[in-house]
Structure formats: C-alpha cells, structure tokens
Protein backbone atom coordinates (compact mmCIF):
# COMPACT_ATOMS: atom_id res chain seq x y z
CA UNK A 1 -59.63 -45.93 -69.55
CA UNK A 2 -58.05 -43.95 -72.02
CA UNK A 3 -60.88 -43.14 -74.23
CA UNK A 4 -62.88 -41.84 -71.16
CA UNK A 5 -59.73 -39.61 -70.44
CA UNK A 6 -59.29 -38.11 -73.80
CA UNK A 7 -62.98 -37.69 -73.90
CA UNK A 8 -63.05 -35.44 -70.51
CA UNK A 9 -59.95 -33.95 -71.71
CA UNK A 10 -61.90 -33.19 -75.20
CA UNK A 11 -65.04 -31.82 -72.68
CA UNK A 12 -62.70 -29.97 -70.91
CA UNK A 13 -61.19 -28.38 -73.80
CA UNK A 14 -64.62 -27.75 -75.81
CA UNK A 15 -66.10 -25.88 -72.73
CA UNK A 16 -63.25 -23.81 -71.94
CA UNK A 17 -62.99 -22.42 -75.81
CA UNK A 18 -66.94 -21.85 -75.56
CA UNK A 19 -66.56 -19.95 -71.92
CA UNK A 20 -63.71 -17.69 -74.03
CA UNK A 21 -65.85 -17.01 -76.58
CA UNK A 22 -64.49 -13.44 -78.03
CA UNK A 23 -66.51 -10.43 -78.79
CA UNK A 24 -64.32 -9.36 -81.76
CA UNK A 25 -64.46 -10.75 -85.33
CA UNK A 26 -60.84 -11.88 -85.45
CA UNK A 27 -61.13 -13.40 -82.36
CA UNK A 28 -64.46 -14.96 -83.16
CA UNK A 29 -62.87 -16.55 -86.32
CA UNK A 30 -59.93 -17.90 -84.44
CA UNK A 31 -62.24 -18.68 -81.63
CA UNK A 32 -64.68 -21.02 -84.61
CA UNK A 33 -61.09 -22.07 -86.28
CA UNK A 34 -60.48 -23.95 -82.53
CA UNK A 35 -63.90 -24.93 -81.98
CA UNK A 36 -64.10 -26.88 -85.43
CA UNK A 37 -60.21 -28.30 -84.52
CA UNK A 38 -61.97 -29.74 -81.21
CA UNK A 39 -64.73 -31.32 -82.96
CA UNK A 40 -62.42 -32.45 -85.29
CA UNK A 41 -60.24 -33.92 -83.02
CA UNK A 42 -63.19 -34.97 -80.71
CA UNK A 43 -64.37 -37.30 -83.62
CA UNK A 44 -61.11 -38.78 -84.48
CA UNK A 45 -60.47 -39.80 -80.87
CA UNK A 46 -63.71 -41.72 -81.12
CA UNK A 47 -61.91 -44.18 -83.67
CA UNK A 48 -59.63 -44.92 -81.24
C-alpha cells in the first residue's frame, strides 16, 4: 500500500518536473538537478 503510494507520488512528481521543463540554461540545470533527485529518490523508495 505504501510502496504503490510513494510510487504514484514519485510518477506524479517525475511528470510534473518534465511538463516544467525550462527553456533557459539555469533553469534547465536546476530543472536536470531535480530530475536526477527524483530518480534518485525514485530508486531508493524501491528498497523500501
């Protein structure tokens, strides 16, 4: 129960970043910096 929640809130989370995908440099390197955090985080929620 709670791994399927953290994974939709992981989904959720991942598709919302890509949707706000920025147009400047900056942004897109902040924009990567949170992308790689959510993958990040998406795989250690899978050891749990």
């Amino acid at each position: 129960m709670v791994a399927n929640l953290t994974n939709l809130l992981a989904t959720l989370l991942i598709s919302v970043t890509v949707d706000m995908k920025p147009k400047s440099p900056y942004g897109l390197f902040l924009w990567q910096l949170i992308s790689n955090d959510s993958l990040i985080l998406l795989k250690l929620l899978q050891w749990f």
